[in-house]
PDB file of N, CA and C in Angstrom:
ATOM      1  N   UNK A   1      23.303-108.714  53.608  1.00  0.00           N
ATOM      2  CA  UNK A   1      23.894-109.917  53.033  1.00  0.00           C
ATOM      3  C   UNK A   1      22.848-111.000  52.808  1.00  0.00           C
ATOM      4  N   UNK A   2      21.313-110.416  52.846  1.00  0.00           N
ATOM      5  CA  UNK A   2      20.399-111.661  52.959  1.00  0.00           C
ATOM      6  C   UNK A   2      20.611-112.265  51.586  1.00  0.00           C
ATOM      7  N   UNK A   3      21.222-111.718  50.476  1.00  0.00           N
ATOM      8  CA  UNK A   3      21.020-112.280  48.777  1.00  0.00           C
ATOM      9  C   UNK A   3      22.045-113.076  48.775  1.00  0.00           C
ATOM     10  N   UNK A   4      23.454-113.629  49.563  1.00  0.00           N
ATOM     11  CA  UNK A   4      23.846-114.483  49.733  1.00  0.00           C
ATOM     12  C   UNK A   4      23.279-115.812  50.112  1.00  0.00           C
ATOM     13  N   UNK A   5      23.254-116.768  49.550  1.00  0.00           N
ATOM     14  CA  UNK A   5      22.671-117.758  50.353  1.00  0.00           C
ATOM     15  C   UNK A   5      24.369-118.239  51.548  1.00  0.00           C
ATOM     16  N   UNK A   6      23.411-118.708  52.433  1.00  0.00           N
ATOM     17  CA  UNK A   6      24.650-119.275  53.311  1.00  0.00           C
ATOM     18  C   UNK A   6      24.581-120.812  53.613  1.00  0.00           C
ATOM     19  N   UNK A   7      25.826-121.356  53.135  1.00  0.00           N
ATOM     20  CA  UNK A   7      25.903-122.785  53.302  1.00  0.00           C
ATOM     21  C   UNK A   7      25.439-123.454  54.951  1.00  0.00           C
ATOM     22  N   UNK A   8      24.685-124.603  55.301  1.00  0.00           N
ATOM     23  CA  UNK A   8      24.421-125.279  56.300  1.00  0.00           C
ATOM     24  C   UNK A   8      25.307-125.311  57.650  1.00  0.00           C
ATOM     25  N   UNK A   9      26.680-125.327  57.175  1.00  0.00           N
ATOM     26  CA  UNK A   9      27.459-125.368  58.154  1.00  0.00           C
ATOM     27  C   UNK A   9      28.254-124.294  58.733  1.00  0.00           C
ATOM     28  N   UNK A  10      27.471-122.891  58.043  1.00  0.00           N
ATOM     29  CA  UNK A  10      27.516-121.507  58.876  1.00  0.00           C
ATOM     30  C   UNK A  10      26.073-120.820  59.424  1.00  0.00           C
ATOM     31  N   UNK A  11      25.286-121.700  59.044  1.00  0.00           N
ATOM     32  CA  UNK A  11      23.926-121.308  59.709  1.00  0.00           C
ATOM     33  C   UNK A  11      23.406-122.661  61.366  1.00  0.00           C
ATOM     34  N   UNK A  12      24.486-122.661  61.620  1.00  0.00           N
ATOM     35  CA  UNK A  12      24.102-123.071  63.458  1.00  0.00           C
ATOM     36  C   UNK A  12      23.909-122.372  64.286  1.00  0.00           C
ATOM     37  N   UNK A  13      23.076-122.471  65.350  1.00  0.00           N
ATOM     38  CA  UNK A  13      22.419-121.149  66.364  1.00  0.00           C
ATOM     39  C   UNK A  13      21.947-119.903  65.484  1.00  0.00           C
ATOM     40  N   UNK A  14      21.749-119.203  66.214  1.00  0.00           N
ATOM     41  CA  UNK A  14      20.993-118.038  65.913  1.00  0.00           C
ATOM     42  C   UNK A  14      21.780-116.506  65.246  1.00  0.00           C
ATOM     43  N   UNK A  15      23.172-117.183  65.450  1.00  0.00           N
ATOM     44  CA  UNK A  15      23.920-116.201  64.780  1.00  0.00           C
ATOM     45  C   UNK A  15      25.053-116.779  64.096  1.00  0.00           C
ATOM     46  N   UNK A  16      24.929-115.501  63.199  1.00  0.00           N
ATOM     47  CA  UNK A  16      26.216-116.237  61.974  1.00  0.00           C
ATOM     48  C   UNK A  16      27.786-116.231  62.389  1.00  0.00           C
ATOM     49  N   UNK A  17      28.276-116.357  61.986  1.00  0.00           N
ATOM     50  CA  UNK A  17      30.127-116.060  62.144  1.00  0.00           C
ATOM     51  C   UNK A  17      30.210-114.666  61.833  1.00  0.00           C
ATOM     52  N   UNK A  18      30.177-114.868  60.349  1.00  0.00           N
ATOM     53  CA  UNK A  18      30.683-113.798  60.058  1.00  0.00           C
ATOM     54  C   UNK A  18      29.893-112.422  60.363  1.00  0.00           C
ATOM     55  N   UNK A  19      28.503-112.192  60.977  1.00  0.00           N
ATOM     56  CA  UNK A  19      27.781-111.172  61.769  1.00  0.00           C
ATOM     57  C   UNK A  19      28.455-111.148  62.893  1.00  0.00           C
ATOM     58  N   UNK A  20      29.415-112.179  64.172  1.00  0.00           N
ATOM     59  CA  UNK A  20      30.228-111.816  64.998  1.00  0.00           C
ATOM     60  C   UNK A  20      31.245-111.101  64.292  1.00  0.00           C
ATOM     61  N   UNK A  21      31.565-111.470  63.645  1.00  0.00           N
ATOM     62  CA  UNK A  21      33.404-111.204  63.053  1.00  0.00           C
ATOM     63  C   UNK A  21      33.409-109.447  62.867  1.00  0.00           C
ATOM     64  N   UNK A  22      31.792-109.244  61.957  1.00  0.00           N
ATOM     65  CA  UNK A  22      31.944-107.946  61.605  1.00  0.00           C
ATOM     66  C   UNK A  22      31.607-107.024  62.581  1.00  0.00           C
ATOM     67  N   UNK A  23      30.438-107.601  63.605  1.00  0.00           N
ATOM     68  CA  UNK A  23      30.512-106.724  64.675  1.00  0.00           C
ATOM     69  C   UNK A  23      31.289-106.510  65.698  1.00  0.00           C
ATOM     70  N   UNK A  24      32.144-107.366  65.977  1.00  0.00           N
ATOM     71  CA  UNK A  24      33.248-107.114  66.691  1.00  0.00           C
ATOM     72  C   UNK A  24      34.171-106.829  66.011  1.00  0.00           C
ATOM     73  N   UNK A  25      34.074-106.680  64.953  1.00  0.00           N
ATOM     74  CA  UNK A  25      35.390-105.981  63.814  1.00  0.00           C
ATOM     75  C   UNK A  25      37.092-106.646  63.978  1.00  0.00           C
ATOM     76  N   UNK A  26      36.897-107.773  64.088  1.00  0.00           N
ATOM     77  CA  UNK A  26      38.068-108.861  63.938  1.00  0.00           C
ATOM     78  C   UNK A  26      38.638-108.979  62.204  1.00  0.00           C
ATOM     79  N   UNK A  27      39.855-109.058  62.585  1.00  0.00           N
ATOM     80  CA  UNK A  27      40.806-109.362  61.252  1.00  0.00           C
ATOM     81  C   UNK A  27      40.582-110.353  60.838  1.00  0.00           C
ATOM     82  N   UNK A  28      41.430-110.376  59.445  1.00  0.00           N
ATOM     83  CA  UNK A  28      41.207-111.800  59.108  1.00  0.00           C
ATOM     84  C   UNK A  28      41.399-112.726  59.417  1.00  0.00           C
ATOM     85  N   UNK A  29      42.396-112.686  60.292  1.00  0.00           N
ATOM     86  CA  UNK A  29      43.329-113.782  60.890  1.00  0.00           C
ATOM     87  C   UNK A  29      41.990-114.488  62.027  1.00  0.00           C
ATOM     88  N   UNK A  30      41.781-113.300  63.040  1.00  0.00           N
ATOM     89  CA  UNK A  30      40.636-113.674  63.836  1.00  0.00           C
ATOM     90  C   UNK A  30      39.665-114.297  63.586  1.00  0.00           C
ATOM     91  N   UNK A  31      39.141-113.143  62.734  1.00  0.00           N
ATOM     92  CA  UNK A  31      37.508-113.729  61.921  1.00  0.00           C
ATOM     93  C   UNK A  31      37.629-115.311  61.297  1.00  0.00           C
ATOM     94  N   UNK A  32      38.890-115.899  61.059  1.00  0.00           N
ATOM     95  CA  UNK A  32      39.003-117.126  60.569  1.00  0.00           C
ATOM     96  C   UNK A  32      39.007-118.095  61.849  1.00  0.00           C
ATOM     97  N   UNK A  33      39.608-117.996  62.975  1.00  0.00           N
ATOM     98  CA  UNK A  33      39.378-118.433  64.043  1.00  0.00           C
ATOM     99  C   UNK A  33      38.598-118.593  64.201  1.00  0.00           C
ATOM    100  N   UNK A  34      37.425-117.552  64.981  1.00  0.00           N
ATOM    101  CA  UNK A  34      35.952-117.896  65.206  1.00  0.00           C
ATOM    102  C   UNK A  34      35.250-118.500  63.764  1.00  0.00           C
ATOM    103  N   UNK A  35      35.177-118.443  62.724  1.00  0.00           N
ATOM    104  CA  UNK A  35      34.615-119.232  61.568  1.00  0.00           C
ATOM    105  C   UNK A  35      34.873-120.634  61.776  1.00  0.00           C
ATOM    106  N   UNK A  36      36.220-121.238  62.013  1.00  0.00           N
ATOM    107  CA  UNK A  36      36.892-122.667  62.364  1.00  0.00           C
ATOM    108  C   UNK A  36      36.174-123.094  63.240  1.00  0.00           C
ATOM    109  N   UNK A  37      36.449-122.006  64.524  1.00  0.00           N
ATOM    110  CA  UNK A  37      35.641-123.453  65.857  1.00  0.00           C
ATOM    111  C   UNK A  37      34.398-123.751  65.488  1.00  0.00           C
ATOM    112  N   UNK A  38      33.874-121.975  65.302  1.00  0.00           N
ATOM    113  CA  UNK A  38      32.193-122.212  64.817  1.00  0.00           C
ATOM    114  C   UNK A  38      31.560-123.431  63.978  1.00  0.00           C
ATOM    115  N   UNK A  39      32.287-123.339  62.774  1.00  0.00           N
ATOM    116  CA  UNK A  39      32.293-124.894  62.221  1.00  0.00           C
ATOM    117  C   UNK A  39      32.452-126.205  62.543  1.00  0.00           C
ATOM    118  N   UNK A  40      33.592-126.211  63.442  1.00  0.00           N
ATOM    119  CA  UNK A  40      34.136-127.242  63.510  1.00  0.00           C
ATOM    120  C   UNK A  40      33.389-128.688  63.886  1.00  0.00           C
ATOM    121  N   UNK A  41      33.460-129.686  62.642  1.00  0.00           N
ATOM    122  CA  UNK A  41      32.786-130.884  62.838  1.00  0.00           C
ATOM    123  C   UNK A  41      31.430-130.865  62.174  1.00  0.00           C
ATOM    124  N   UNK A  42      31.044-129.609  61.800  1.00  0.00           N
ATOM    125  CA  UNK A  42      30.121-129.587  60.859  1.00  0.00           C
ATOM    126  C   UNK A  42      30.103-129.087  59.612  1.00  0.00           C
ATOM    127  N   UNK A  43      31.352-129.275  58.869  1.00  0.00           N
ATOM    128  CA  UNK A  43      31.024-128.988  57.437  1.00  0.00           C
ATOM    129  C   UNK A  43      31.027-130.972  57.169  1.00  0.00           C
ATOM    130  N   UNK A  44      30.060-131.170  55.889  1.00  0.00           N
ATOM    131  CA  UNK A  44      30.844-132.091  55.261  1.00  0.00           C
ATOM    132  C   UNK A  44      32.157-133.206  55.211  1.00  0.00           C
ATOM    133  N   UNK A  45      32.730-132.041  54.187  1.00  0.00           N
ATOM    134  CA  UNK A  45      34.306-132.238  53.661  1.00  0.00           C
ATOM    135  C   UNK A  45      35.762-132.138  54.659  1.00  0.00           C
ATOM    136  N   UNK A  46      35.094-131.753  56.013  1.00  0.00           N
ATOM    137  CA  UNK A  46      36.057-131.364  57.038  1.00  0.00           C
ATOM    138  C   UNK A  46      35.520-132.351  58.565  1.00  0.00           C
ATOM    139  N   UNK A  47      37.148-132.811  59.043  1.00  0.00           N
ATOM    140  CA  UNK A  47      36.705-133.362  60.434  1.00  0.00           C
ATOM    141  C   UNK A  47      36.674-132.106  61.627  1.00  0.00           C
ATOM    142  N   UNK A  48      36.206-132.458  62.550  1.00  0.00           N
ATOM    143  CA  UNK A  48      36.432-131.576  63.503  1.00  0.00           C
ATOM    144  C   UNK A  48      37.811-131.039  63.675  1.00  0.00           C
ATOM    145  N   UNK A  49      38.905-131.849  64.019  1.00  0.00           N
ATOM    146  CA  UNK A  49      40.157-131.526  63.708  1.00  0.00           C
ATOM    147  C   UNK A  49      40.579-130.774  62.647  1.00  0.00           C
ATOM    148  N   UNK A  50      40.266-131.175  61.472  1.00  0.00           N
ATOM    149  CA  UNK A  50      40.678-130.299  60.606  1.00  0.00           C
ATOM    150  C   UNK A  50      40.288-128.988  60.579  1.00  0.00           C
ATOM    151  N   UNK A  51      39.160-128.533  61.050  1.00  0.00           N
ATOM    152  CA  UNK A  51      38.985-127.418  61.567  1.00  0.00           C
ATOM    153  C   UNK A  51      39.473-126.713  62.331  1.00  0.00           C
ATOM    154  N   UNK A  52      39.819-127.302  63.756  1.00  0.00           N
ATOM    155  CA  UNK A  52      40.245-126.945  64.802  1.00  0.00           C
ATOM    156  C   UNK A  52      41.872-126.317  64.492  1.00  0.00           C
ATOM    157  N   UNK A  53      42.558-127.556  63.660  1.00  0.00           N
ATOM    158  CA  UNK A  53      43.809-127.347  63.214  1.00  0.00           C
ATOM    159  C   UNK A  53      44.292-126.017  62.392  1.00  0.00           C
ATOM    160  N   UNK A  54      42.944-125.992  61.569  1.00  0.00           N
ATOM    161  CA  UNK A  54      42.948-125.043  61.030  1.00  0.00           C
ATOM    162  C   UNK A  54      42.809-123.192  61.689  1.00  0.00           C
ATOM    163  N   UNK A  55      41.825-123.613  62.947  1.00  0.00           N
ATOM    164  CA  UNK A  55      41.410-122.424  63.647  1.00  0.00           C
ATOM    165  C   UNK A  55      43.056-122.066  64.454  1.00  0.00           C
ATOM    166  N   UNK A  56      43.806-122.811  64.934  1.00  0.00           N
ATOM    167  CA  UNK A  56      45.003-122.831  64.941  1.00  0.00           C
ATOM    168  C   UNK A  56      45.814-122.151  64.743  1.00  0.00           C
ATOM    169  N   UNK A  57      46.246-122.608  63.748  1.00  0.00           N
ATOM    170  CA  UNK A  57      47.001-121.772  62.541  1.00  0.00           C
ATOM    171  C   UNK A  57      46.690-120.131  62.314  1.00  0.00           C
ATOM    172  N   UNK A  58      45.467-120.259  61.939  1.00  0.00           N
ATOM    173  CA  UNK A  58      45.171-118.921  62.198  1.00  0.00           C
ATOM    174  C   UNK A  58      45.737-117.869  63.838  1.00  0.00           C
ATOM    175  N   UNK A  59      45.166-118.665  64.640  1.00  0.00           N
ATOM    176  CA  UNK A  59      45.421-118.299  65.980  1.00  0.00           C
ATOM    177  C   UNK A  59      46.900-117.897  66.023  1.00  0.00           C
ATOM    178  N   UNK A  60      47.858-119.376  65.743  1.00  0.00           N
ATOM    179  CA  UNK A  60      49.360-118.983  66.235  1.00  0.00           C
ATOM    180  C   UNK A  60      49.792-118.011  65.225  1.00  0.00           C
ATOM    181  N   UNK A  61      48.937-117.682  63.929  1.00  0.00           N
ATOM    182  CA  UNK A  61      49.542-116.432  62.500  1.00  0.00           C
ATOM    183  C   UNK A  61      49.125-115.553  63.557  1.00  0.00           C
ATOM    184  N   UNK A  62      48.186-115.085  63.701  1.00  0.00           N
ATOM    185  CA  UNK A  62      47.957-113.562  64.659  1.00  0.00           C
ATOM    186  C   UNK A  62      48.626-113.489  65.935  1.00  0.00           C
ATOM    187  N   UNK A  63      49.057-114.627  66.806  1.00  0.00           N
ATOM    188  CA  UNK A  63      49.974-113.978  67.720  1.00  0.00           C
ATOM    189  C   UNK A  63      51.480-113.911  67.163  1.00  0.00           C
ATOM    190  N   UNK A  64      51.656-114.675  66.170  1.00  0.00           N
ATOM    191  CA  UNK A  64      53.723-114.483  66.046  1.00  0.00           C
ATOM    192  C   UNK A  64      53.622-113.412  65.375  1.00  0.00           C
ATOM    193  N   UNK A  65      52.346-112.893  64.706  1.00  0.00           N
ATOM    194  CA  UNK A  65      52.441-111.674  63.467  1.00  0.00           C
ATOM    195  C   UNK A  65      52.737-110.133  64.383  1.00  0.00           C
ATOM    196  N   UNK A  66      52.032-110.306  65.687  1.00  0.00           N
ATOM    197  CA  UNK A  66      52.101-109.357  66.807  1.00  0.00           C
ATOM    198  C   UNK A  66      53.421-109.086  67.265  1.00  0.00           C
ATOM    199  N   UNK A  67      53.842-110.390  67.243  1.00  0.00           N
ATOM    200  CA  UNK A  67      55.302-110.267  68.273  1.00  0.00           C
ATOM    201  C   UNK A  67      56.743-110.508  67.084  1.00  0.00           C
ATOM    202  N   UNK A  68      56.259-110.301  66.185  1.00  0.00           N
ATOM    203  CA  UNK A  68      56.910-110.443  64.886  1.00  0.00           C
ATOM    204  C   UNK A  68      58.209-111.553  64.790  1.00  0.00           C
ATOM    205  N   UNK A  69      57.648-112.658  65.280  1.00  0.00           N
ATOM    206  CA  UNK A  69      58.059-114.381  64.803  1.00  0.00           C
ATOM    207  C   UNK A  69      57.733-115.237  63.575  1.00  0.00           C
ATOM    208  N   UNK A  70      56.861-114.593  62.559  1.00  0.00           N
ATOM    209  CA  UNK A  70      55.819-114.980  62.026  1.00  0.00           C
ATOM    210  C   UNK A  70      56.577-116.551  61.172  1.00  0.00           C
ATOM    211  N   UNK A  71      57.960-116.612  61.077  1.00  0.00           N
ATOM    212  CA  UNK A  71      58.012-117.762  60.726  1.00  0.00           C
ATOM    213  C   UNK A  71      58.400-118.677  61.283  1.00  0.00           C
ATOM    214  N   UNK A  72      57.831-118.488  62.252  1.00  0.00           N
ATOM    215  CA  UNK A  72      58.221-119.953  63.698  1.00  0.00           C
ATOM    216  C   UNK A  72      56.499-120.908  63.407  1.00  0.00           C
ATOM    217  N   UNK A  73      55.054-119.607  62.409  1.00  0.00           N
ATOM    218  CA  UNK A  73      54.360-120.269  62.635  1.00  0.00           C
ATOM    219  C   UNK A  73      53.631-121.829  61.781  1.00  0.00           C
ATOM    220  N   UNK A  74      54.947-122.217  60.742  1.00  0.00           N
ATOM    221  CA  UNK A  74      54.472-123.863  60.508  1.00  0.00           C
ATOM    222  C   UNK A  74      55.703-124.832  61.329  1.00  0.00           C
ATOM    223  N   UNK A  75      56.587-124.324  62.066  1.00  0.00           N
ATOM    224  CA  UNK A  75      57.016-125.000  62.900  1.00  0.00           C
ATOM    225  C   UNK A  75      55.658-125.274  64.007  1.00  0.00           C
ATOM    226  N   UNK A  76      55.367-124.154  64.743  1.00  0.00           N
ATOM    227  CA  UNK A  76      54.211-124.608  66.321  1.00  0.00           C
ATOM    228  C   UNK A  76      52.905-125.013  65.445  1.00  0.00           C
ATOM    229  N   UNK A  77      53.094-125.057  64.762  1.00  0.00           N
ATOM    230  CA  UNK A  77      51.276-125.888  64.253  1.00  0.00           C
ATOM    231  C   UNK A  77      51.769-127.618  63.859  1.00  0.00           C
ATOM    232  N   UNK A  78      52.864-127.824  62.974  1.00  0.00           N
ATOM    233  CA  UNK A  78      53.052-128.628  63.277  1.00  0.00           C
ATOM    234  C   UNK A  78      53.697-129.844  64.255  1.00  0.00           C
ATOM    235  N   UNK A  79      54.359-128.758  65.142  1.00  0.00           N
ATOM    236  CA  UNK A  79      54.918-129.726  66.212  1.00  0.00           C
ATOM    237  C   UNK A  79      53.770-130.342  67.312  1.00  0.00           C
ATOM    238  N   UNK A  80      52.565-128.906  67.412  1.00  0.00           N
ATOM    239  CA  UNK A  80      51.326-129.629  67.594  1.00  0.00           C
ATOM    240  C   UNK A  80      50.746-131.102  67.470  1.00  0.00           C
ATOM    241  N   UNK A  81      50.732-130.639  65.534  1.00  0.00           N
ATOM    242  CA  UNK A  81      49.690-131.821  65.149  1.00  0.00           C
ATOM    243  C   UNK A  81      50.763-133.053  65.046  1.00  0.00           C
ATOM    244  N   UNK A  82      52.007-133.419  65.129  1.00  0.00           N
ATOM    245  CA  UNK A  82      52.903-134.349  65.631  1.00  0.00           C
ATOM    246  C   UNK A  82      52.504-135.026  66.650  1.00  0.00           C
ATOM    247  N   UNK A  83      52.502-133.948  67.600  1.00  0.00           N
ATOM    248  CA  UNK A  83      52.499-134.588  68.949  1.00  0.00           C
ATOM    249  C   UNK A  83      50.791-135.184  68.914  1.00  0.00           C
ATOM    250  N   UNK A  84      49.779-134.416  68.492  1.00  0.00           N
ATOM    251  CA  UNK A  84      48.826-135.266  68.438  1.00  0.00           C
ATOM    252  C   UNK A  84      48.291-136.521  67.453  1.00  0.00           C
ATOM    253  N   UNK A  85      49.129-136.580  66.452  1.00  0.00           N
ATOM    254  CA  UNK A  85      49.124-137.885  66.067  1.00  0.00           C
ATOM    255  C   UNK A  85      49.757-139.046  66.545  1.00  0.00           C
ATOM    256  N   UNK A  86      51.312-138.538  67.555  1.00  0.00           N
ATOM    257  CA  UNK A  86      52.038-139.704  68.197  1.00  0.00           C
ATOM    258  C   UNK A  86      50.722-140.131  69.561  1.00  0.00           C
ATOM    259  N   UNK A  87      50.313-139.110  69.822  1.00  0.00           N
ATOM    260  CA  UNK A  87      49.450-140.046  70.773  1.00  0.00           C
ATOM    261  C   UNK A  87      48.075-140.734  70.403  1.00  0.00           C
ATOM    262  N   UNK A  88      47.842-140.836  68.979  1.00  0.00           N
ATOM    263  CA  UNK A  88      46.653-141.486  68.754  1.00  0.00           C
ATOM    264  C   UNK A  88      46.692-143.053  68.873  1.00  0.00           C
TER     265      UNK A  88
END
């Protein structure tokens, strides 16, 4: 993948995301998780939160998708980010 260039805010530490993702052979759902935190607070265009929120989402899609709830998951992401805006 060296003929890709890779944007700034996936080249932190010594290893990439997506070289975890593929060597541990994580889904998409996963591989988007670890990409989120990995990022998080360092792209640009994104706050840390928005990342995090985002790594989230992903997170609560791969467990309700397991236990087959899958549309409970924009209810628990947002009752989340509710509750963390009432306490800001």
């Amino acid at each position: 993948m060296s003929d890709i260039p890779v944007v700034k805010h996936y080249r932190q530490g010594k290893i990439q995301a997506i070289d975890v993702i593929a060597d541990w052979e994580l889904n998409f759902s996963l591989g988007n998780v670890l990409k989120y935190v990995g990022r998080a607070g360092k792209k640009e265009s994104a706050t840390q939160q928005e990342d995090l929120q985002k790594a989230l989402w992903y997170l609560v899609f791969e467990v309700t998708q397991s236990t087959g709830v899958a549309d409970n998951i924009v209810t628990a992401v947002s009752s989340i980010t509710e509750a963390r805006n009432q306490s800001d």
